[in-house]
PDB file of N, CA and C in Angstrom:
ATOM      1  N   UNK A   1       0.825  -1.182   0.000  1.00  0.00           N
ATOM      2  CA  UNK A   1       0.000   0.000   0.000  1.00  0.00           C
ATOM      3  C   UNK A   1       0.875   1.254   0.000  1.00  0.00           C
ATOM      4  N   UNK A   2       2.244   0.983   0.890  1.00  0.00           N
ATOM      5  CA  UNK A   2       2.755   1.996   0.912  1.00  0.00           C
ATOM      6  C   UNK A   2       3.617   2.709  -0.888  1.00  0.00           C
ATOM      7  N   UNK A   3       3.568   1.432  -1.832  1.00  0.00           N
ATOM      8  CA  UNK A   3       3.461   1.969  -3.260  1.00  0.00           C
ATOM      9  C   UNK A   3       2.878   2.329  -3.752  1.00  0.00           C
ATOM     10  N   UNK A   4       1.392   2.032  -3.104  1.00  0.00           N
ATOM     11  CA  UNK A   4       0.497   2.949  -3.630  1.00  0.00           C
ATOM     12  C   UNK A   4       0.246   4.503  -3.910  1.00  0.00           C
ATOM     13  N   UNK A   5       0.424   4.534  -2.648  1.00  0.00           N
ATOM     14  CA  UNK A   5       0.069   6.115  -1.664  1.00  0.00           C
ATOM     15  C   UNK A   5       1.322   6.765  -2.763  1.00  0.00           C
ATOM     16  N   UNK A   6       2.778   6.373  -2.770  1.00  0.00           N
ATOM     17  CA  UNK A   6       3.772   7.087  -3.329  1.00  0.00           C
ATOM     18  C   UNK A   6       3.428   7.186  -4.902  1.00  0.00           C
ATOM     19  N   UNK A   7       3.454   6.249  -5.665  1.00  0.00           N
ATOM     20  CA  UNK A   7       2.954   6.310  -6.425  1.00  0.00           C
ATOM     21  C   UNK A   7       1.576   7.525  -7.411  1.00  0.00           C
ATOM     22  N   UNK A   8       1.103   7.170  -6.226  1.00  0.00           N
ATOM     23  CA  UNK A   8       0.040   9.067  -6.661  1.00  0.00           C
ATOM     24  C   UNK A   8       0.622   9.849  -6.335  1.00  0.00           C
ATOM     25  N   UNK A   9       1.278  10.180  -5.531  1.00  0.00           N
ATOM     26  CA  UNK A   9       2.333  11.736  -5.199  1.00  0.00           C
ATOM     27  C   UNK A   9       2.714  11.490  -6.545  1.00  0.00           C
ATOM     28  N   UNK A  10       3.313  10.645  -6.996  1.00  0.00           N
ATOM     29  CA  UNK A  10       4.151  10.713  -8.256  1.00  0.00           C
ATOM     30  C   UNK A  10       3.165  11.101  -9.301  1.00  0.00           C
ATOM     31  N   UNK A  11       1.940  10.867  -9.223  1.00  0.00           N
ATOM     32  CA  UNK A  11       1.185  10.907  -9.720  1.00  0.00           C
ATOM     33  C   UNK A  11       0.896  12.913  -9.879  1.00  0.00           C
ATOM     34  N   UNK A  12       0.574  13.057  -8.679  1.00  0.00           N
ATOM     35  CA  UNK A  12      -0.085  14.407  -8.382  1.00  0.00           C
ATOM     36  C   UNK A  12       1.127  15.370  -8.799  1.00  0.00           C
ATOM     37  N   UNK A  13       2.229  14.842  -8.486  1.00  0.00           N
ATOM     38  CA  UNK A  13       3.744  15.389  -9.397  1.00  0.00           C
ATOM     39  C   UNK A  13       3.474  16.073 -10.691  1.00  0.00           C
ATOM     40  N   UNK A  14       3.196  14.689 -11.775  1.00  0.00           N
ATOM     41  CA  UNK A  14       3.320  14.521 -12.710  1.00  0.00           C
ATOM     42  C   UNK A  14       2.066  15.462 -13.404  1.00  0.00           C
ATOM     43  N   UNK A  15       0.578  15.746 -12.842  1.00  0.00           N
ATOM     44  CA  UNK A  15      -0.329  16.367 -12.823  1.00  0.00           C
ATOM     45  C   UNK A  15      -0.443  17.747 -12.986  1.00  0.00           C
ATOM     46  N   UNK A  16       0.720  18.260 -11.924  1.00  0.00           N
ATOM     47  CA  UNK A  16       1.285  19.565 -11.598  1.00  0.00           C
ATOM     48  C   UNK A  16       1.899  20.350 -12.715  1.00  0.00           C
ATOM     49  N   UNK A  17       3.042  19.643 -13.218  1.00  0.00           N
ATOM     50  CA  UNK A  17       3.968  19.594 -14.575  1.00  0.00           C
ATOM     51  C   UNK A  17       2.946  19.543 -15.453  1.00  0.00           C
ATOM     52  N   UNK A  18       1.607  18.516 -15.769  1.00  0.00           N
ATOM     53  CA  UNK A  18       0.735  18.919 -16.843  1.00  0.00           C
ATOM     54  C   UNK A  18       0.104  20.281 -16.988  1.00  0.00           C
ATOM     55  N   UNK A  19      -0.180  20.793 -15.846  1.00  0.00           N
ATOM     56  CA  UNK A  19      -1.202  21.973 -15.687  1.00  0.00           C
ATOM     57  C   UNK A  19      -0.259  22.817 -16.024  1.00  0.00           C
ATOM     58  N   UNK A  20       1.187  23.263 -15.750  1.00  0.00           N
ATOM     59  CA  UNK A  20       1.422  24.163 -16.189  1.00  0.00           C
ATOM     60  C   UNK A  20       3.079  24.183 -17.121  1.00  0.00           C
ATOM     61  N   UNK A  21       2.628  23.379 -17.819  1.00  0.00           N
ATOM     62  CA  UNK A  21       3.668  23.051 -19.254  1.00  0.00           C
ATOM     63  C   UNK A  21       3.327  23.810 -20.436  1.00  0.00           C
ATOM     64  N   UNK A  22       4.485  23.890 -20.970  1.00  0.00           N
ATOM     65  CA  UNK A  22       4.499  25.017 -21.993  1.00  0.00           C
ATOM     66  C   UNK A  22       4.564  25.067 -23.682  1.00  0.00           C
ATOM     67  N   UNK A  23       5.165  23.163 -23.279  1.00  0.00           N
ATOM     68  CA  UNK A  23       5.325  22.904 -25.287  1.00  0.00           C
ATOM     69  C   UNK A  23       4.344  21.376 -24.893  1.00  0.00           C
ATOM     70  N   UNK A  24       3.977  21.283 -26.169  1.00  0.00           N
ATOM     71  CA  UNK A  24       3.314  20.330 -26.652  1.00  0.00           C
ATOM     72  C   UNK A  24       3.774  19.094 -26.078  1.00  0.00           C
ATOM     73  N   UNK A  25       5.134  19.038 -26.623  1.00  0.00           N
ATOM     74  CA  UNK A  25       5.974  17.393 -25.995  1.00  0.00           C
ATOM     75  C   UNK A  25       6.110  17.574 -24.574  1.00  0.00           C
ATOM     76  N   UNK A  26       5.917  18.411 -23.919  1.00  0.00           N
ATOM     77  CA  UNK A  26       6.172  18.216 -22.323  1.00  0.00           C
ATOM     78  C   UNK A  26       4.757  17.971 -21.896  1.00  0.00           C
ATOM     79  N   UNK A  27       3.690  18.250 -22.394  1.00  0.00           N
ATOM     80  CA  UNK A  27       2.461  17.837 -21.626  1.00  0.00           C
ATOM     81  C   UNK A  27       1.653  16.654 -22.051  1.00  0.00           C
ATOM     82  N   UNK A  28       2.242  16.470 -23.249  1.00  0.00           N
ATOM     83  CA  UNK A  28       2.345  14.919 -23.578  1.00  0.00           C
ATOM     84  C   UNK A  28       2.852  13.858 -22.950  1.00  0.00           C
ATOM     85  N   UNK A  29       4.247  14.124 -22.116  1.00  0.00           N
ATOM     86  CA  UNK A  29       4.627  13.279 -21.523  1.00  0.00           C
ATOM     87  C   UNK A  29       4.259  13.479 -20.109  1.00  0.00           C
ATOM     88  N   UNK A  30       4.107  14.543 -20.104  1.00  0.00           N
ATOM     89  CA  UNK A  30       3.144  14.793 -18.494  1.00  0.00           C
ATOM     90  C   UNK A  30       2.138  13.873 -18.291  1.00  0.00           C
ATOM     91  N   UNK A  31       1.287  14.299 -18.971  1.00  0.00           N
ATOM     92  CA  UNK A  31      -0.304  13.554 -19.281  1.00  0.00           C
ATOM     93  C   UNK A  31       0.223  12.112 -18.836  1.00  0.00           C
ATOM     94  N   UNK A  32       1.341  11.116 -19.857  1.00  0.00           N
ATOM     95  CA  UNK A  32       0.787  10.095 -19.858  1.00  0.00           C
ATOM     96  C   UNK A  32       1.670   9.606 -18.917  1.00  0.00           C
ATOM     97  N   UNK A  33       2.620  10.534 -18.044  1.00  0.00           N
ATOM     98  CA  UNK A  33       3.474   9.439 -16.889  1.00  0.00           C
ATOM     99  C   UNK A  33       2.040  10.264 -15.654  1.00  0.00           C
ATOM    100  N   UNK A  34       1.294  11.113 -15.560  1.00  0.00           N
ATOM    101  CA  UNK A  34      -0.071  11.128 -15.079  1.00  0.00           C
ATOM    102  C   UNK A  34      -0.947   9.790 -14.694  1.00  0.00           C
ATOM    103  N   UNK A  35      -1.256   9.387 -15.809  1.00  0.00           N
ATOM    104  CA  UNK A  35      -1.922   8.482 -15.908  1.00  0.00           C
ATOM    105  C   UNK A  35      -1.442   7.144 -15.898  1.00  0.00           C
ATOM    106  N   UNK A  36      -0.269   6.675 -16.003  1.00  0.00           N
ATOM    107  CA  UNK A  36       0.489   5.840 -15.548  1.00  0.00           C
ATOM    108  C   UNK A  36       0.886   5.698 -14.077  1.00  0.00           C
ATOM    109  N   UNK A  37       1.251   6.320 -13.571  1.00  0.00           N
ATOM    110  CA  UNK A  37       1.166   6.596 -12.182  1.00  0.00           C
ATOM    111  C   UNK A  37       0.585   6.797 -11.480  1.00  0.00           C
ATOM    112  N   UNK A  38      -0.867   7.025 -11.585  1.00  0.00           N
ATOM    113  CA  UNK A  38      -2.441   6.857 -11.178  1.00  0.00           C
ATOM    114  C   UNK A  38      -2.671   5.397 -11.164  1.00  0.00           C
ATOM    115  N   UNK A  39      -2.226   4.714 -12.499  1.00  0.00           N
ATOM    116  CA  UNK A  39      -2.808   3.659 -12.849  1.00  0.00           C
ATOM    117  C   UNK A  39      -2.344   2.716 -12.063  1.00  0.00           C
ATOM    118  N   UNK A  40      -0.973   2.609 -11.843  1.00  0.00           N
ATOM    119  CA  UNK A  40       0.411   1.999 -10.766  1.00  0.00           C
ATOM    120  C   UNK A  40      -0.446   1.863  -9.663  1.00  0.00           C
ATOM    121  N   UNK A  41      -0.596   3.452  -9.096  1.00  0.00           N
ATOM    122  CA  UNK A  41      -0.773   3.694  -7.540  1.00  0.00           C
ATOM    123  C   UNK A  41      -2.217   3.155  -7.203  1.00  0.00           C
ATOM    124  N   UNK A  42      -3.332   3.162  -8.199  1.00  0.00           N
ATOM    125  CA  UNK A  42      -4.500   2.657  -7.561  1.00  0.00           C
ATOM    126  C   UNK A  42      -4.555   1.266  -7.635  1.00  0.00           C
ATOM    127  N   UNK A  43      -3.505   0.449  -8.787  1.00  0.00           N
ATOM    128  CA  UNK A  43      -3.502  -1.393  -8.139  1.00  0.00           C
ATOM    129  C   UNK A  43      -3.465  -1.577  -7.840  1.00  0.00           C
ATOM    130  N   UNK A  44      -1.747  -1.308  -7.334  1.00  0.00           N
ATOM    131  CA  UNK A  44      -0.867  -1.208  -5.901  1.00  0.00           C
ATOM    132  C   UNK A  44      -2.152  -0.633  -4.499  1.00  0.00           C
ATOM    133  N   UNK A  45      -2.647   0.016  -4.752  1.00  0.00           N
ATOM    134  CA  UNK A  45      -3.629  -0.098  -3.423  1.00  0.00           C
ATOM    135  C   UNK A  45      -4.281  -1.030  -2.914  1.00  0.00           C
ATOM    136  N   UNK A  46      -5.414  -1.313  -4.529  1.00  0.00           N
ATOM    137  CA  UNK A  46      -5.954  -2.009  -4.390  1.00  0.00           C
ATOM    138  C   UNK A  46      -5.613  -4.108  -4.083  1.00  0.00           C
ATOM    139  N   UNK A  47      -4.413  -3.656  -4.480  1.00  0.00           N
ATOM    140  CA  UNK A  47      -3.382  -5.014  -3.978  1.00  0.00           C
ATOM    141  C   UNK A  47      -3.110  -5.512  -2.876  1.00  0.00           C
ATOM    142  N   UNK A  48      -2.619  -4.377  -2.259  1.00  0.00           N
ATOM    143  CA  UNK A  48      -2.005  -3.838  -0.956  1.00  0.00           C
ATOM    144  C   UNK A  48      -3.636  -4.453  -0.038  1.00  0.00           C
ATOM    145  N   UNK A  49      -4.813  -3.403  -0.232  1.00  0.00           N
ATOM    146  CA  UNK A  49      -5.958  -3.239   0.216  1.00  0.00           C
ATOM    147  C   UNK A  49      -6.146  -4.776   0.153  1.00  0.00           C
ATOM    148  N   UNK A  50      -6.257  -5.652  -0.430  1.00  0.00           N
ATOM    149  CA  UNK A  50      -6.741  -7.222  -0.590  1.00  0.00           C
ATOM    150  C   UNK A  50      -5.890  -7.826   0.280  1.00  0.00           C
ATOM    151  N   UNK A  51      -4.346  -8.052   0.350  1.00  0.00           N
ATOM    152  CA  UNK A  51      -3.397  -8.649   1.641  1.00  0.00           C
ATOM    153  C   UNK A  51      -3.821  -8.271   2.867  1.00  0.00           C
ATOM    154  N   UNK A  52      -4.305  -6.915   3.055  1.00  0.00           N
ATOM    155  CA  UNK A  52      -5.074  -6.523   4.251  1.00  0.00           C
ATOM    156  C   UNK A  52      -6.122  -7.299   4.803  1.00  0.00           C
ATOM    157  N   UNK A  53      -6.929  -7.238   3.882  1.00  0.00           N
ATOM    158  CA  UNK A  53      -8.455  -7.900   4.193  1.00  0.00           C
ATOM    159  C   UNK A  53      -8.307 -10.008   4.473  1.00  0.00           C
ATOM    160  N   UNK A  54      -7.189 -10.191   3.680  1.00  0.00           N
ATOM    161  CA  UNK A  54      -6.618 -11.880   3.521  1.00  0.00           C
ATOM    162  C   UNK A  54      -6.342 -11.869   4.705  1.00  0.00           C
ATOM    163  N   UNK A  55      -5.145 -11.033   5.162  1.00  0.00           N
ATOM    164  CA  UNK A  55      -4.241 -11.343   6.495  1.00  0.00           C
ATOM    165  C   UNK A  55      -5.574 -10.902   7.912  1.00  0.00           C
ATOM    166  N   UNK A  56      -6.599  -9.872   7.563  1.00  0.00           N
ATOM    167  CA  UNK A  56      -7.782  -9.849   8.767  1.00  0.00           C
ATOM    168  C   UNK A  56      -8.083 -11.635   8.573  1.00  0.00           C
ATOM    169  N   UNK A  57      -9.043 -11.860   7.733  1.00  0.00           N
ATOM    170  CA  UNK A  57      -9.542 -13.328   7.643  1.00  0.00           C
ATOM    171  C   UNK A  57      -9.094 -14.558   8.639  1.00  0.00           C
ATOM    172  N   UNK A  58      -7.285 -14.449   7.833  1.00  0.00           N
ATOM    173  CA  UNK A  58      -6.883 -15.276   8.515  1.00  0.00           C
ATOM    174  C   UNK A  58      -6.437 -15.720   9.662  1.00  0.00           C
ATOM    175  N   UNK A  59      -6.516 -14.112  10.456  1.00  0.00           N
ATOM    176  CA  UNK A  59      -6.239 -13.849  11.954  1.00  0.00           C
ATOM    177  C   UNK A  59      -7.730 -14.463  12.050  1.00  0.00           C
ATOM    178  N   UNK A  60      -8.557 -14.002  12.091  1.00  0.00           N
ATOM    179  CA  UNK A  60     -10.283 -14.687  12.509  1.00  0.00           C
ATOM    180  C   UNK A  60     -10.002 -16.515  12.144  1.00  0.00           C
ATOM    181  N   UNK A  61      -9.222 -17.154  11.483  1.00  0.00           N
ATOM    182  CA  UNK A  61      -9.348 -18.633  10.945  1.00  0.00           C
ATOM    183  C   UNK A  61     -10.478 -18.563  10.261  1.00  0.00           C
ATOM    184  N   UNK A  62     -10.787 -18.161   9.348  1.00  0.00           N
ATOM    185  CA  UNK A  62     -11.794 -17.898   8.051  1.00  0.00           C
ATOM    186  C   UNK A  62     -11.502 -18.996   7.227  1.00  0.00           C
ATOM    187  N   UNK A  63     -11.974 -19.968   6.508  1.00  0.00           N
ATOM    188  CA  UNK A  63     -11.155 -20.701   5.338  1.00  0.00           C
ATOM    189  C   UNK A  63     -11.418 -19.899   4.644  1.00  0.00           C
ATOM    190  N   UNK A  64     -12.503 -18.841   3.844  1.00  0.00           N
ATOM    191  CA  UNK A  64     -11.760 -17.666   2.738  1.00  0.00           C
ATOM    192  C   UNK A  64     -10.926 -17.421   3.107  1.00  0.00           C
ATOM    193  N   UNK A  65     -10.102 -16.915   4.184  1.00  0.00           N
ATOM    194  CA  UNK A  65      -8.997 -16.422   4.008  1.00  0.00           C
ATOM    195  C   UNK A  65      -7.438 -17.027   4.101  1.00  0.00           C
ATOM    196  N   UNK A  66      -7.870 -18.471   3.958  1.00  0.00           N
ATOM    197  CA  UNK A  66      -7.018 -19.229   3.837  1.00  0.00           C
ATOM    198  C   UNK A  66      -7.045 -19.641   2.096  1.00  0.00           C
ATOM    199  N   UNK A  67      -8.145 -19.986   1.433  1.00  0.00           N
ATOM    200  CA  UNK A  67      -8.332 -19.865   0.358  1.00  0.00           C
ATOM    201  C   UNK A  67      -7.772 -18.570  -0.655  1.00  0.00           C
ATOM    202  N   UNK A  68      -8.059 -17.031  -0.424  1.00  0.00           N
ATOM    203  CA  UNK A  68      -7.864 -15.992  -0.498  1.00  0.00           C
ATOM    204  C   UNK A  68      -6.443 -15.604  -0.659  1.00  0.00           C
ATOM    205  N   UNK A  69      -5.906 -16.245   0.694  1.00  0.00           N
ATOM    206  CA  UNK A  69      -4.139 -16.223   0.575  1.00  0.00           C
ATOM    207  C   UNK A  69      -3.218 -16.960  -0.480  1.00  0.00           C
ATOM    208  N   UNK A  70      -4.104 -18.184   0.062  1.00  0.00           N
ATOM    209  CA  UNK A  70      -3.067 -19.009  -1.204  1.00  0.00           C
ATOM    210  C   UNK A  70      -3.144 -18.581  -2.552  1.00  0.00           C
ATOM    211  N   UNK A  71      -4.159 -18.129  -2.816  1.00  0.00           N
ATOM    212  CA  UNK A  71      -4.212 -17.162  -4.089  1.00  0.00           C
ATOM    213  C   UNK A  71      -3.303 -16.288  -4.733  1.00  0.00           C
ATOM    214  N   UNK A  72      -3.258 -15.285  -3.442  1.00  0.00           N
ATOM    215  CA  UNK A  72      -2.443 -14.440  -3.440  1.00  0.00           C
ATOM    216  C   UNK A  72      -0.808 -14.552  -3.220  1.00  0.00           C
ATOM    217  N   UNK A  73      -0.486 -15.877  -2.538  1.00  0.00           N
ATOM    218  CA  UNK A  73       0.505 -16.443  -2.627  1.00  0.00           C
ATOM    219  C   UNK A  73       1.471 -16.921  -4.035  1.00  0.00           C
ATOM    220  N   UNK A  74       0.261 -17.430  -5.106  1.00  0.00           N
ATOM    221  CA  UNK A  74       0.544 -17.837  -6.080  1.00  0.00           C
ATOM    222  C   UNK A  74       0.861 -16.888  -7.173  1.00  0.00           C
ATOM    223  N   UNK A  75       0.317 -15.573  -6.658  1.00  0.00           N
ATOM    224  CA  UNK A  75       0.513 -14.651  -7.679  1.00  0.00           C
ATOM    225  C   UNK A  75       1.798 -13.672  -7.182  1.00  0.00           C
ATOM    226  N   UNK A  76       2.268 -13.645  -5.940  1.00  0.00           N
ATOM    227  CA  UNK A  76       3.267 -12.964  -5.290  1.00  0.00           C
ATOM    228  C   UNK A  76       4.409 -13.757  -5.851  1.00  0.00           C
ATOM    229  N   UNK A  77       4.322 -15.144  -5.654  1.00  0.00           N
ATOM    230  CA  UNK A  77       5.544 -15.677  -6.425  1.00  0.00           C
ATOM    231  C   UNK A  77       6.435 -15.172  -7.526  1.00  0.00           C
ATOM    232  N   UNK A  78       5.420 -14.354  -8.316  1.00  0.00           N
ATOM    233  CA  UNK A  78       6.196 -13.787  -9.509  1.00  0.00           C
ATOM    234  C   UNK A  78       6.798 -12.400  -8.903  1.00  0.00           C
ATOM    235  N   UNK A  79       6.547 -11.855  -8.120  1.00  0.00           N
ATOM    236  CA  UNK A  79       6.850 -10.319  -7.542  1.00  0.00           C
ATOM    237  C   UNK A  79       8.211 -10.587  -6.996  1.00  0.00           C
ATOM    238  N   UNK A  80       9.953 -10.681  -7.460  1.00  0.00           N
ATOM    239  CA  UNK A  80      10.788 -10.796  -7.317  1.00  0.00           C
ATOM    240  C   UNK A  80      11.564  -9.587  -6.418  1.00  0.00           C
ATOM    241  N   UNK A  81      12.353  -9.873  -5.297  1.00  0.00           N
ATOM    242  CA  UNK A  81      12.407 -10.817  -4.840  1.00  0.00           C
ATOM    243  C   UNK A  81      11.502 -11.377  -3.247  1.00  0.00           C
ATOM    244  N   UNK A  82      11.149 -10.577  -2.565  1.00  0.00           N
ATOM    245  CA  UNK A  82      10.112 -10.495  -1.672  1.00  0.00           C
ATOM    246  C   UNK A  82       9.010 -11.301  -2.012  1.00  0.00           C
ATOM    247  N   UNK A  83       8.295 -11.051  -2.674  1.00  0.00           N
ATOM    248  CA  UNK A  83       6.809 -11.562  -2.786  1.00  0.00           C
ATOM    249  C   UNK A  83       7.194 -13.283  -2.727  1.00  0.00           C
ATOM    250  N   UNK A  84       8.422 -13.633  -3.735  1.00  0.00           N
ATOM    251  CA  UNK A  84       9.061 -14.982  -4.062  1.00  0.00           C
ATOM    252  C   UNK A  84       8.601 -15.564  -2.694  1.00  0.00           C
ATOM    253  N   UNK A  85       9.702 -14.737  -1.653  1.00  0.00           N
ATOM    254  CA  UNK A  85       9.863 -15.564  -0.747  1.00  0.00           C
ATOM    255  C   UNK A  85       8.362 -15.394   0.594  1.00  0.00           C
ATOM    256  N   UNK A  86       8.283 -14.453   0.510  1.00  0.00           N
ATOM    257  CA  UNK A  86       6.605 -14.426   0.817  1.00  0.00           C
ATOM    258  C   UNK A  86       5.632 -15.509   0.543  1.00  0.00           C
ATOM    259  N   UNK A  87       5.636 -15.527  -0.656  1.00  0.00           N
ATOM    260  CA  UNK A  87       4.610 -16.636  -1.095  1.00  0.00           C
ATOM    261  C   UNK A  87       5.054 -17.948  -0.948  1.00  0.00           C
ATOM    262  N   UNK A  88       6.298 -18.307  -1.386  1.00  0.00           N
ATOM    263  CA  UNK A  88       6.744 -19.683  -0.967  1.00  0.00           C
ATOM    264  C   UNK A  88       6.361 -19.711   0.747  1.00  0.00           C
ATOM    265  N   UNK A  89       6.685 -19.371   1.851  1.00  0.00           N
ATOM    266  CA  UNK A  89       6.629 -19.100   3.103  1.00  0.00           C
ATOM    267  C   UNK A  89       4.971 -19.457   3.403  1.00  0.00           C
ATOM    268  N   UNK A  90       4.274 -19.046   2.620  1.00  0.00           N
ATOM    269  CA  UNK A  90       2.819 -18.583   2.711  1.00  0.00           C
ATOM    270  C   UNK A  90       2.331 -19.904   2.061  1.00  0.00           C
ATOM    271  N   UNK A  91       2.576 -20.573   1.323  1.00  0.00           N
ATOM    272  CA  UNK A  91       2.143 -21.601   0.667  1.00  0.00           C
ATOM    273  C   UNK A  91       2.717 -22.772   1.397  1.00  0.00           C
ATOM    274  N   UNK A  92       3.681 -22.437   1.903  1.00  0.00           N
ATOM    275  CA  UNK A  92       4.522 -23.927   2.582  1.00  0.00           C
ATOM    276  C   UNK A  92       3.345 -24.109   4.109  1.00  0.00           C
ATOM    277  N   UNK A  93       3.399 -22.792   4.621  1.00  0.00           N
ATOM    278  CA  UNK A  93       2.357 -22.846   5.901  1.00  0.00           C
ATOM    279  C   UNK A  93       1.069 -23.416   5.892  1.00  0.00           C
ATOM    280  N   UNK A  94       0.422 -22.897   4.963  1.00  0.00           N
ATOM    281  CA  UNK A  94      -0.818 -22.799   4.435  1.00  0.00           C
ATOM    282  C   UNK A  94      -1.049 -24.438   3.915  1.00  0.00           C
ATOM    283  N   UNK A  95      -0.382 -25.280   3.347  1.00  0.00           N
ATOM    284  CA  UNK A  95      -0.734 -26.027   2.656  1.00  0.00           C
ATOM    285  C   UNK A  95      -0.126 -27.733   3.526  1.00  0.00           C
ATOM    286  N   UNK A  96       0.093 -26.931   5.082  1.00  0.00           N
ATOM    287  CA  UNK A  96       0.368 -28.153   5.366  1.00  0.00           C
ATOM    288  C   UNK A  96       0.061 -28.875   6.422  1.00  0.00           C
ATOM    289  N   UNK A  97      -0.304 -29.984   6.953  1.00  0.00           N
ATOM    290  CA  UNK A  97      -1.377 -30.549   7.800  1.00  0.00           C
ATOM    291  C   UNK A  97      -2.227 -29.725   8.658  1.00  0.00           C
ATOM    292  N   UNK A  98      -1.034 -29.235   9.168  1.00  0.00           N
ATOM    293  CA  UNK A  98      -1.628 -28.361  10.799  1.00  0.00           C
ATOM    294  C   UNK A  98      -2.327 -27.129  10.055  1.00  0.00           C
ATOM    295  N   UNK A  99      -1.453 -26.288   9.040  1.00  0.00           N
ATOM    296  CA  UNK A  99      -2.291 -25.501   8.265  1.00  0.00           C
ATOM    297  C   UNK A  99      -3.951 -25.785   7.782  1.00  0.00           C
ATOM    298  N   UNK A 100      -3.641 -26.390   7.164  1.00  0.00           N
ATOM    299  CA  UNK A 100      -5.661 -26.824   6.944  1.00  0.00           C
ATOM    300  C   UNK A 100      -6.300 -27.168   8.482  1.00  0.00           C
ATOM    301  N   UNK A 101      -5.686 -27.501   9.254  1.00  0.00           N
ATOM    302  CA  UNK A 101      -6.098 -28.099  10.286  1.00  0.00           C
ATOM    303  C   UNK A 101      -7.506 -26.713  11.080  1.00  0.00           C
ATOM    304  N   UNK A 102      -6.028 -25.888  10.896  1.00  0.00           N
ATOM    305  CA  UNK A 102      -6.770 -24.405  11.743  1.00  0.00           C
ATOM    306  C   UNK A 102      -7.776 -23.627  11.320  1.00  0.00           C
ATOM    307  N   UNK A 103      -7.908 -23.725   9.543  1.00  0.00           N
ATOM    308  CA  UNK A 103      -9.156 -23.654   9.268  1.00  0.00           C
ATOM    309  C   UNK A 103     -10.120 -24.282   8.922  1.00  0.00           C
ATOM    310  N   UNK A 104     -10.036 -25.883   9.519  1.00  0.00           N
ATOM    311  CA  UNK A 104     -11.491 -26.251   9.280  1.00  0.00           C
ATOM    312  C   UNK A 104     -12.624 -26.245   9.841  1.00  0.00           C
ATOM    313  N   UNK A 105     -13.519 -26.492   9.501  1.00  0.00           N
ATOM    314  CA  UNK A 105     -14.884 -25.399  10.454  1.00  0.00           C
ATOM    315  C   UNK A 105     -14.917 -26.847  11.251  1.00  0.00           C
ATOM    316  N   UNK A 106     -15.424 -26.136  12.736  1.00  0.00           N
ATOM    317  CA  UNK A 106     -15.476 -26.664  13.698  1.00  0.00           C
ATOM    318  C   UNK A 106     -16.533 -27.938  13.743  1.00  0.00           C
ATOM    319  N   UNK A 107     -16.218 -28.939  14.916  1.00  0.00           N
ATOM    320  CA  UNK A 107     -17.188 -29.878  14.881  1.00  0.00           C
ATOM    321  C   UNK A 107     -18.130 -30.236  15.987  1.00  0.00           C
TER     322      UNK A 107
END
């Protein structure tokens, strides 16, 4: 999240430089590192915002949010080099006896 948030500064930066640019090619490239950096910063939130809501779940023992994670595990894998080891970490936990154990609904 915290790429997020930076990300729009970079954003609101880049916004600034549009509003008051003077040749054609500078507010061209304003505009579109604008909107690129909007585009960055609101994934990255909304990314950020979803690990949030996974990691609440799984403090409660939710199986969504055991489901939810491993998800997100699988897709962090590619996010080099952190996420790698994040998700391996997260998938090794998650996927192993005692792991399922804690979220299965009670009997």
């Amino acid at each position: 999240m915290l790429v997020g948030v930076s990300m729009l500064l970079l954003a609101a930066g880049a916004w600034a430089e549009f509003r008051e640019s003077l040749g054609t090619a500078v507010e061209f490239a304003a505009g579109l590192t604008t909107l690129v950096f909007a585009g960055i910063g609101a994934f990255a939130l909304l990314w950020g915002g979803t690990h949030a809501w996974a990691a609440t779940l799984l403090r409660r023992h939710r199986p969504l949010g055991r489901v939810l994670t491993l998800a997100l595990a699988l897709v962090n894998l590619l996010v080099l080099p952190f996420g790698t080891a994040l998700g391996a970490y997260a998938l090794w936990i998650l996927l192993t006896d005692e792991g399922r154990r804690l979220f299965e609904p009670a009997r």
